[in-house]
C-alpha atoms as a PDB file:
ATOM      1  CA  UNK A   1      50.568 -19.553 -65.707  1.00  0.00           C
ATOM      2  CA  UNK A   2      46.839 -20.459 -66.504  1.00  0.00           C
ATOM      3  CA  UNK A   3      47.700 -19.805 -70.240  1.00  0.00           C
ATOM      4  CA  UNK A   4      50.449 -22.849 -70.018  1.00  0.00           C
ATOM      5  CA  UNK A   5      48.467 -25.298 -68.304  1.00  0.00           C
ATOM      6  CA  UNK A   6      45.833 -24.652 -70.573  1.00  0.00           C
ATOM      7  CA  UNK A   7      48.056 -24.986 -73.178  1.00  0.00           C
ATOM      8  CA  UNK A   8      49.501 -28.203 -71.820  1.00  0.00           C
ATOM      9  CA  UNK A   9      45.644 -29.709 -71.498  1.00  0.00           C
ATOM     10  CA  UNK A  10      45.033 -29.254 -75.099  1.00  0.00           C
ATOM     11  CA  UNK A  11      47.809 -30.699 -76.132  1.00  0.00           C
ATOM     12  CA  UNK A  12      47.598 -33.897 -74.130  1.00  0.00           C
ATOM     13  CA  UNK A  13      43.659 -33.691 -75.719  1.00  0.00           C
ATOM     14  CA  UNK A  14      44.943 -33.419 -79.251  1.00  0.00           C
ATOM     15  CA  UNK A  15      47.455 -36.249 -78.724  1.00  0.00           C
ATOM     16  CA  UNK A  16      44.903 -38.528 -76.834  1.00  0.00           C
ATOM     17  CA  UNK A  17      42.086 -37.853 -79.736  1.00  0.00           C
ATOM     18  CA  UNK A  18      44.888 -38.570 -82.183  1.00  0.00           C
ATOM     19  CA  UNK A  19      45.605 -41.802 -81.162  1.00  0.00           C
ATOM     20  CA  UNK A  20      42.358 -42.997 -82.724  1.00  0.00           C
ATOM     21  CA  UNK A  21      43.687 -42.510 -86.153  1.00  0.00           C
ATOM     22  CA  UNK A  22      46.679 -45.199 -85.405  1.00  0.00           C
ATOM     23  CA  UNK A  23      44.121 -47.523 -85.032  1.00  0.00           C
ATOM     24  CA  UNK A  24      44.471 -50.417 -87.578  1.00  0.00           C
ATOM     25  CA  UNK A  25      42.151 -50.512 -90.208  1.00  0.00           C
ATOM     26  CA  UNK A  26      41.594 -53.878 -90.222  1.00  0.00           C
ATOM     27  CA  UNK A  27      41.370 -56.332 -87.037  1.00  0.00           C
ATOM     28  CA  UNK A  28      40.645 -59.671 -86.354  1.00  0.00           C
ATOM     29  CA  UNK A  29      37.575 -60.679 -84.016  1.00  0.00           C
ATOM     30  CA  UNK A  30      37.592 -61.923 -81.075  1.00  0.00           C
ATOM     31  CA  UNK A  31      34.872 -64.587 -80.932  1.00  0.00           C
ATOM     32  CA  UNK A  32      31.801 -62.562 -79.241  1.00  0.00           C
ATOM     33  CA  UNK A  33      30.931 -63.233 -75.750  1.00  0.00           C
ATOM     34  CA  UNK A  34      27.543 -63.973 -75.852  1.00  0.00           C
ATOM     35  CA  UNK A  35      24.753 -66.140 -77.929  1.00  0.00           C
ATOM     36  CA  UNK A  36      23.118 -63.724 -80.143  1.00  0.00           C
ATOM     37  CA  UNK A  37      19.962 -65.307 -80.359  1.00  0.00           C
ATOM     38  CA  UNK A  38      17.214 -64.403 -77.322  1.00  0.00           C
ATOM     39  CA  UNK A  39      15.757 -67.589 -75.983  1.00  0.00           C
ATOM     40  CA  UNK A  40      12.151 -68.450 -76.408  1.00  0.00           C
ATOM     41  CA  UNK A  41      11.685 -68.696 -72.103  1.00  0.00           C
ATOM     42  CA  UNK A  42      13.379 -66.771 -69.680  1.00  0.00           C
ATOM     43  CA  UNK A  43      12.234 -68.040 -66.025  1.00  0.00           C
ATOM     44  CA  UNK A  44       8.055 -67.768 -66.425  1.00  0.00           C
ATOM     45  CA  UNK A  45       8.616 -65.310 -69.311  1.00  0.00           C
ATOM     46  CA  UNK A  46       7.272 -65.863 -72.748  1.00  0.00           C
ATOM     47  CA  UNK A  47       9.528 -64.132 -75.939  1.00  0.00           C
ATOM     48  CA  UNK A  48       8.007 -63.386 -79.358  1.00  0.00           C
ATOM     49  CA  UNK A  49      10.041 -61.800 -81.549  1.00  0.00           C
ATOM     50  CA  UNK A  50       9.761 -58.222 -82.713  1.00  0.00           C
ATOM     51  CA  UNK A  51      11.135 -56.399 -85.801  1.00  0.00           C
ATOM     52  CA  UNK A  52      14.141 -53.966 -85.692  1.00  0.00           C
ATOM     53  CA  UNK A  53      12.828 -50.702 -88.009  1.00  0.00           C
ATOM     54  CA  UNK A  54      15.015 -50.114 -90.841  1.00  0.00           C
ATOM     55  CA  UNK A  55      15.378 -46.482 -89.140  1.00  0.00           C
ATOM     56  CA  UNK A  56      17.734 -48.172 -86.178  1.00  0.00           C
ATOM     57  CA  UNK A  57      19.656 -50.492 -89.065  1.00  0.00           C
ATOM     58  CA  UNK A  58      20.592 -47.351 -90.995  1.00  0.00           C
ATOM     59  CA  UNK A  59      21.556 -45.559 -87.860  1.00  0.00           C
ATOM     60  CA  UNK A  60      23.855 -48.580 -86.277  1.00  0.00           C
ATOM     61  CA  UNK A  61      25.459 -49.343 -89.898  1.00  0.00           C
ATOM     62  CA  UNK A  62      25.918 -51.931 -92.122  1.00  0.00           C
ATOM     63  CA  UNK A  63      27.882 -54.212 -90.081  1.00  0.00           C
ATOM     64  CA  UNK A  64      26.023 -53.128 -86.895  1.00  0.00           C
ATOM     65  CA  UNK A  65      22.776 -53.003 -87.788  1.00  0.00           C
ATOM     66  CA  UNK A  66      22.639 -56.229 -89.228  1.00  0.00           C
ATOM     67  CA  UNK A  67      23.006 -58.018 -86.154  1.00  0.00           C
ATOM     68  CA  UNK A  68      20.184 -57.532 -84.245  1.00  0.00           C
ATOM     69  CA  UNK A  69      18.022 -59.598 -81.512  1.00  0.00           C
ATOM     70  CA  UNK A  70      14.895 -58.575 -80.056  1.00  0.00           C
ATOM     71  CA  UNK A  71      11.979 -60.102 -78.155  1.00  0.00           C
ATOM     72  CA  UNK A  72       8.591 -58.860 -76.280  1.00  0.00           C
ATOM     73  CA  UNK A  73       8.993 -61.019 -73.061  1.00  0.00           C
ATOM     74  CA  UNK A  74       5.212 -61.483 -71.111  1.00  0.00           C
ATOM     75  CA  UNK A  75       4.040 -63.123 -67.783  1.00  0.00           C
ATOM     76  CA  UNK A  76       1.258 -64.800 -66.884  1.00  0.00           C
ATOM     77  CA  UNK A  77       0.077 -61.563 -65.124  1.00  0.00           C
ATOM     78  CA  UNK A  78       0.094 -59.712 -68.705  1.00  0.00           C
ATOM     79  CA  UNK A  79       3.570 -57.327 -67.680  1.00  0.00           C
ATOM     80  CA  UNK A  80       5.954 -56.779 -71.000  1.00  0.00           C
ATOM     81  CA  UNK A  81       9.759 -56.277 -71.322  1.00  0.00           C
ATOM     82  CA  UNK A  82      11.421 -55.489 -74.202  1.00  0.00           C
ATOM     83  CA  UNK A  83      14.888 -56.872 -74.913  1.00  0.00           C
ATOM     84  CA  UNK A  84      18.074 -56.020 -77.046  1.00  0.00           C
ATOM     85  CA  UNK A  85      21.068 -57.123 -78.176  1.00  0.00           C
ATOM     86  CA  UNK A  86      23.117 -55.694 -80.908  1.00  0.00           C
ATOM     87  CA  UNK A  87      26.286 -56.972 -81.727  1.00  0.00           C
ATOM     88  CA  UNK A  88      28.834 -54.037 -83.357  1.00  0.00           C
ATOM     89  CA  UNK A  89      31.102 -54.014 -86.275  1.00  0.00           C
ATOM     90  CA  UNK A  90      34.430 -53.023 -87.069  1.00  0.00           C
ATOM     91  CA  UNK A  91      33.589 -49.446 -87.594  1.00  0.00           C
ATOM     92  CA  UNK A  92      34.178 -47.146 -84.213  1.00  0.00           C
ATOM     93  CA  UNK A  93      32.603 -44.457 -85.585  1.00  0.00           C
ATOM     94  CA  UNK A  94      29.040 -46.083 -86.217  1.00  0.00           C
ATOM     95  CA  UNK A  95      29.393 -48.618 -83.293  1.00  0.00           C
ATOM     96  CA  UNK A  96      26.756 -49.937 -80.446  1.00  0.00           C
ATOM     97  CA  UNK A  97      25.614 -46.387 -78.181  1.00  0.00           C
ATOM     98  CA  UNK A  98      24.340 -45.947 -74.287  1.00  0.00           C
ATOM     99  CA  UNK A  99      20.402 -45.734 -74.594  1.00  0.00           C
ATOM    100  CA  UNK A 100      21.611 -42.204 -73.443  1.00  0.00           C
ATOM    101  CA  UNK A 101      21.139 -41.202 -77.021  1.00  0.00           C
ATOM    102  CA  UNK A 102      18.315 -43.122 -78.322  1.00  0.00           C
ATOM    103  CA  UNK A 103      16.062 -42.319 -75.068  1.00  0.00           C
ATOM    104  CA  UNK A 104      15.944 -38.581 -75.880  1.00  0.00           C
ATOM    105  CA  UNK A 105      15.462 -39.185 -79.661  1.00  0.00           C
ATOM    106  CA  UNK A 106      12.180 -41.221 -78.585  1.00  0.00           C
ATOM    107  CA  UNK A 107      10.899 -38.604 -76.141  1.00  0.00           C
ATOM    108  CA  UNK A 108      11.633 -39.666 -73.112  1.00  0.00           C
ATOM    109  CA  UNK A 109      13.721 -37.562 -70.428  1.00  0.00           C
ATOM    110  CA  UNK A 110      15.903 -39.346 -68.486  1.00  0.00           C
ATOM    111  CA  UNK A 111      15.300 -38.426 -64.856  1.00  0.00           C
ATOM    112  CA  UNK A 112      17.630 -40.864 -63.002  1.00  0.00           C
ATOM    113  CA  UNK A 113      20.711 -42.940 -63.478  1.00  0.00           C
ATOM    114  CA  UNK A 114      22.403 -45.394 -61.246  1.00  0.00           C
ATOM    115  CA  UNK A 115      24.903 -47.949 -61.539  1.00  0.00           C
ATOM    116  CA  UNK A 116      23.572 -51.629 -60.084  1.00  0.00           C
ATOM    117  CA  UNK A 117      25.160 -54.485 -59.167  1.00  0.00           C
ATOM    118  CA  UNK A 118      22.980 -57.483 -59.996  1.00  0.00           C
ATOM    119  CA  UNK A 119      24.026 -60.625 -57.978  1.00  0.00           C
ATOM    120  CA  UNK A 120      23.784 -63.896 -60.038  1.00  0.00           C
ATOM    121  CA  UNK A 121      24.063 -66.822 -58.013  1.00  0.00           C
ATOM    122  CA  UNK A 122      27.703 -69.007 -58.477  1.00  0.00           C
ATOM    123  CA  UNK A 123      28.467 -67.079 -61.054  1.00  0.00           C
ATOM    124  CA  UNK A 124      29.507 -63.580 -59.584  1.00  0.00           C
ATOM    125  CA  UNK A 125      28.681 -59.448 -60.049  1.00  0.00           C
ATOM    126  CA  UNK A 126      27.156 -58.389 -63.641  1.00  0.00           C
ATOM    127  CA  UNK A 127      27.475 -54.504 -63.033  1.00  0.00           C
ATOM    128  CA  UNK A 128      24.925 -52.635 -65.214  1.00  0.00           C
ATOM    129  CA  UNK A 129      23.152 -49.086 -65.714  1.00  0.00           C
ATOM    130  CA  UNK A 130      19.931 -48.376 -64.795  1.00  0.00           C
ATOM    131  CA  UNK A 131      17.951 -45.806 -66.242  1.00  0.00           C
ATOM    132  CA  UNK A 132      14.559 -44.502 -65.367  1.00  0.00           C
ATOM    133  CA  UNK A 133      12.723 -42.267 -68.494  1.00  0.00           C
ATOM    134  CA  UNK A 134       9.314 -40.532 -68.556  1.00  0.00           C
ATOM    135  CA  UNK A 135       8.079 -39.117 -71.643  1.00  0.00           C
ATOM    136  CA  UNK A 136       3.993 -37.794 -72.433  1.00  0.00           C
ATOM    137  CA  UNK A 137       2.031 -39.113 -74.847  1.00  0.00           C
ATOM    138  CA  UNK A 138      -1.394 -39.065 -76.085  1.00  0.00           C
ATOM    139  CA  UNK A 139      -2.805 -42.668 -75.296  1.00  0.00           C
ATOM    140  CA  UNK A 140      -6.161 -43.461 -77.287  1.00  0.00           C
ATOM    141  CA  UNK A 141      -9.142 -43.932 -75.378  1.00  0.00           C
ATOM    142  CA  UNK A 142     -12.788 -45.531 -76.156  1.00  0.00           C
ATOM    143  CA  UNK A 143     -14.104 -42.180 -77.234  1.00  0.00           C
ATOM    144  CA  UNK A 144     -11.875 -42.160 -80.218  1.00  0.00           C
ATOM    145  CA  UNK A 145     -13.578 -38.724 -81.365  1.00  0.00           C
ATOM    146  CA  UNK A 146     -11.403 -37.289 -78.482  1.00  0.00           C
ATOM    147  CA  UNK A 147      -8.208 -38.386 -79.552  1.00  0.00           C
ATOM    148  CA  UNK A 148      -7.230 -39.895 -76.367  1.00  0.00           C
ATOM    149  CA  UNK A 149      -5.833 -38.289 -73.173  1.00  0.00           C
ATOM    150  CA  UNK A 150      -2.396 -36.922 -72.180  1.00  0.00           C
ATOM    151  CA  UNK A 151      -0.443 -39.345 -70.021  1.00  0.00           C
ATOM    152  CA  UNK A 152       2.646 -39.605 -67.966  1.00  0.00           C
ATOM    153  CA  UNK A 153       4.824 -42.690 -69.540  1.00  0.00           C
ATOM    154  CA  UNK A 154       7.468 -44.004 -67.243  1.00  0.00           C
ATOM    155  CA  UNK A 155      10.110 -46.588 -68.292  1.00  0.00           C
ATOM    156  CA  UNK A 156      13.087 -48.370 -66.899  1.00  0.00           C
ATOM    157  CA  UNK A 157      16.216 -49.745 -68.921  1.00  0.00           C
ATOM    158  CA  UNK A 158      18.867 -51.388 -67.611  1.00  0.00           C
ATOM    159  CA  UNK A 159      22.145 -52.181 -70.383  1.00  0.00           C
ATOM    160  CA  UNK A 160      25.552 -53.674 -70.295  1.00  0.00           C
ATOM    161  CA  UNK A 161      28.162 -54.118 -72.722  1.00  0.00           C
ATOM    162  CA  UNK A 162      29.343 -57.957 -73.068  1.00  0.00           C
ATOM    163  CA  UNK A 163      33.115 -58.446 -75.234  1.00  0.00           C
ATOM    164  CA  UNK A 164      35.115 -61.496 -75.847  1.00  0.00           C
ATOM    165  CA  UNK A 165      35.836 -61.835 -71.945  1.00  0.00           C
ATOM    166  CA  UNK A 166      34.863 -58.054 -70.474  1.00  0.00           C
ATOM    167  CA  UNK A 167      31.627 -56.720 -69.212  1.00  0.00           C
ATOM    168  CA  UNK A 168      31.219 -53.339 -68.340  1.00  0.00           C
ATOM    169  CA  UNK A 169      27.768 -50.554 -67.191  1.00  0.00           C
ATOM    170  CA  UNK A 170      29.919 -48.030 -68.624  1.00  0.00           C
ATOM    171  CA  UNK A 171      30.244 -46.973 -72.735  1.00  0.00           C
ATOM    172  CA  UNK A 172      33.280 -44.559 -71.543  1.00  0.00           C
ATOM    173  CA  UNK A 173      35.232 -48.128 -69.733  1.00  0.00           C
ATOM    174  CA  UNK A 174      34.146 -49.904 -73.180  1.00  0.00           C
ATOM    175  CA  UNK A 175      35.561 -47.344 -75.735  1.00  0.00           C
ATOM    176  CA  UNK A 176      38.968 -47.519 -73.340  1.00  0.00           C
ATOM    177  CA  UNK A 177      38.760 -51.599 -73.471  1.00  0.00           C
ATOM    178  CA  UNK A 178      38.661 -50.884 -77.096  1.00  0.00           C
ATOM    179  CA  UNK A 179      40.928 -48.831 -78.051  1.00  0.00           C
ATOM    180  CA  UNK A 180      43.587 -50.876 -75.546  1.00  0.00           C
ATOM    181  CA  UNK A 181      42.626 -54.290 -77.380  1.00  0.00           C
ATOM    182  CA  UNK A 182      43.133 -52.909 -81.117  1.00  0.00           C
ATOM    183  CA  UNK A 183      46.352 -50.774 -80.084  1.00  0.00           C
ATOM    184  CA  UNK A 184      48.144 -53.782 -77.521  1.00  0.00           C
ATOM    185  CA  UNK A 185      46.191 -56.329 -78.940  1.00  0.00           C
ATOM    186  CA  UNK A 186      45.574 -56.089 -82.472  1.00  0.00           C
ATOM    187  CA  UNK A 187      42.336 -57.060 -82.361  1.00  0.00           C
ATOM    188  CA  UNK A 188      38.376 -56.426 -81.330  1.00  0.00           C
ATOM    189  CA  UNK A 189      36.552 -57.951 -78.525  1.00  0.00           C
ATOM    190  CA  UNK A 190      33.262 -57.083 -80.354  1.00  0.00           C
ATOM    191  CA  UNK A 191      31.225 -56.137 -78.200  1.00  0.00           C
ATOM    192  CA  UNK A 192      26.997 -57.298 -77.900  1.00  0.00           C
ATOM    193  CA  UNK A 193      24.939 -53.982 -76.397  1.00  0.00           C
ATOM    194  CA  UNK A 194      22.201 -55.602 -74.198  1.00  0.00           C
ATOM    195  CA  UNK A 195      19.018 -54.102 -73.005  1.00  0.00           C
ATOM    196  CA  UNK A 196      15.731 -54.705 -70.776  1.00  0.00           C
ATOM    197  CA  UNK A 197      13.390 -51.955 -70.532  1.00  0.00           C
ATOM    198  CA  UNK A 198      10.122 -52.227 -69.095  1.00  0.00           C
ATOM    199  CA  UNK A 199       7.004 -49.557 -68.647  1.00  0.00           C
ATOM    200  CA  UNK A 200       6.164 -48.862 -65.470  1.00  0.00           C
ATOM    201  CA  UNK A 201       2.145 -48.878 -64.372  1.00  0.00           C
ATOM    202  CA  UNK A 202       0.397 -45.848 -64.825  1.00  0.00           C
ATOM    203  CA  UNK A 203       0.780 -43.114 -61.553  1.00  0.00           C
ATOM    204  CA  UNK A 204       3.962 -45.675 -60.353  1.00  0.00           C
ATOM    205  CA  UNK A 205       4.754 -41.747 -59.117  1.00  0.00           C
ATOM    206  CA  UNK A 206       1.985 -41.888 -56.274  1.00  0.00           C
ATOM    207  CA  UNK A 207       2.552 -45.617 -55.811  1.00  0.00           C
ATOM    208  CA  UNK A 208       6.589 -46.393 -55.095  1.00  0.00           C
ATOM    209  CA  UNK A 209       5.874 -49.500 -54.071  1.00  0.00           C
ATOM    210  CA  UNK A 210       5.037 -50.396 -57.546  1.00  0.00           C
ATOM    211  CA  UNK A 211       8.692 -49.022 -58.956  1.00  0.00           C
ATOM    212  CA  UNK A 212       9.909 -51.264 -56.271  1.00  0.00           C
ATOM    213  CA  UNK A 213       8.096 -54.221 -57.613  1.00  0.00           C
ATOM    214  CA  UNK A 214       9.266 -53.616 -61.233  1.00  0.00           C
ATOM    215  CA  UNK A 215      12.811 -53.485 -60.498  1.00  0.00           C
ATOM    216  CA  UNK A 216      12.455 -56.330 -58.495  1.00  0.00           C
ATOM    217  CA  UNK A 217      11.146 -58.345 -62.272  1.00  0.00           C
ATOM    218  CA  UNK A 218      14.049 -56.776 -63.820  1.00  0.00           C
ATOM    219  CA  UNK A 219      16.884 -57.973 -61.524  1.00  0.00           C
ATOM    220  CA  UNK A 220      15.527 -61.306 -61.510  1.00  0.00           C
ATOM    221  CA  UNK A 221      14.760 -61.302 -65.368  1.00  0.00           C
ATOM    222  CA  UNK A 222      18.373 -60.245 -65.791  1.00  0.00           C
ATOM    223  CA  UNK A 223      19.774 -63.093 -63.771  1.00  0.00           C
ATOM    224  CA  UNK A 224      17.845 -65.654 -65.173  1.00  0.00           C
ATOM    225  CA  UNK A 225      18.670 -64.440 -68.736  1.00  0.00           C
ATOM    226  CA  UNK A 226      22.719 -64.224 -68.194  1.00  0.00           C
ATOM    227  CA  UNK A 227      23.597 -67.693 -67.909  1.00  0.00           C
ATOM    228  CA  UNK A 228      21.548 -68.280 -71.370  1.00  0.00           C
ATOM    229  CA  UNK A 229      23.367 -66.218 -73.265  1.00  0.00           C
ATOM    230  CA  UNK A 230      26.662 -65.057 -71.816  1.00  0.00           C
ATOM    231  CA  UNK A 231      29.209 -67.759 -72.613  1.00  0.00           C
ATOM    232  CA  UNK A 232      31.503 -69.303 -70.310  1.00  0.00           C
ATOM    233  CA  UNK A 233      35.041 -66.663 -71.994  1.00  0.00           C
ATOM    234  CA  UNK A 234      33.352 -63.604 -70.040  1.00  0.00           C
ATOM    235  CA  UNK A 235      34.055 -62.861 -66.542  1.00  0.00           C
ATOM    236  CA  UNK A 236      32.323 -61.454 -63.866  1.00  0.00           C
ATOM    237  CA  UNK A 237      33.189 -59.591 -60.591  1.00  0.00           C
ATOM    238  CA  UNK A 238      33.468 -61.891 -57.390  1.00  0.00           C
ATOM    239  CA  UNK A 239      30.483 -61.336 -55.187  1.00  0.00           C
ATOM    240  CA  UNK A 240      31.836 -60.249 -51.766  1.00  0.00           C
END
């Protein structure tokens, strides 16, 4: 008995991985969802732009890679965010990833994930992921003969995925909406990979309250930001 059903699982396996290979070869886009280009101002935050290493290019692909937006986002208080968006290509085996693999590869651990629901006024629900990270590191100090001191480095980084009309927290939901839009469809949403991470302050583990306050910057950074670059094709959840 166990030695049919498990049988029967790896067949419906081998025919659901097999479907990828019916996937046309070559699709038409669908017009991308959002504006690709970060703005200079978000709410009281100031963007300068910051280069993409040639490392992450080669990684994403060609026609990944090459479509990349990032910005260093400061207040008047001297906090930093660091924001994202890459737009994919055609190819789904070298296409936009969850920070799920890139946090590990930079040293971090990730120590807590949550889907959140951000609220953006008359416009609806923008679902997205929430990570918190925490990596060591060796941060100089004045004494440069010492070499610096060992710290505790914690992050935050919330992402969505943004297609034609779709938005989703969740890179399984966006590989489905995919692979239904180039089977049914014929076609690719293209999807834009968007990020905000932010450090938190140095023992934010002793200090909650802190953590609290970050998050708080985030959520409202995120609404602000949404309405500048989503365009009016994608949809968002209802509120209530």
């Amino acid at each position: 008995m166990t030695t049919s059903r498990l049988t029967l699982l790896l067949a419906v396996l081998w025919a659901g991985l097999s479907s990828v290979f019916l996937l046309p070869r070559q699709l038409g886009f669908q017009p991308v969802g959002i504006t690709p280009e970060l703005p200079k101002m978000v709410g009281g935050w100031y963007g300068n732009d910051v280069e993409v290493s040639e490392k992450e290019r080669v990684v994403l692909g060609a026609d990944t890679g090459t479509e990349f937006s990032r910005k260093s986002y400061h207040n008047g208080v001297g906090y930093e965010m660091i924001v994202t968006v890459v737009l994919s290509g055609e190819d789904m085996n070298r296409a936009i990833h969850r920070p799920e693999r890139c946090m590990p590869a930079q040293g971090y651990t990730i120590i807590d994930k949550r889907a959140m629901p951000v609220a953006l006024p008359e416009r609806g629900l923008l679902r997205v992921t929430r990570l918190e990270n925490v990596r060591t590191a060796v941060v100089p100090t004045a004494a440069a003969i010492d070499g610096g001191t060992t710290q505790t480095l914690y992050n935050l980084t919330y992402y969505w995925f943004v297609g034609h009309t779709d938005t989703t927290d969740s890179h399984i939901w966006r590989t489905f909406l995919d692979m239904k839009d180039r089977l049914i469809h014929g076609y690719n949403q293209r999807w834009a990979y968007i990020t905000v991470a932010a450090p938190l302050p140095a023992g934010v583990e002793k200090n909650p309250a802190a953590e609290h306050t970050v998050d708080g910057w985030v959520q409202d950074f995120i609404k602000q930001l949404v309405p500048k670059i989503h365009k009016d094709s994608v949809q968002l959840e209802r509120a209530g």
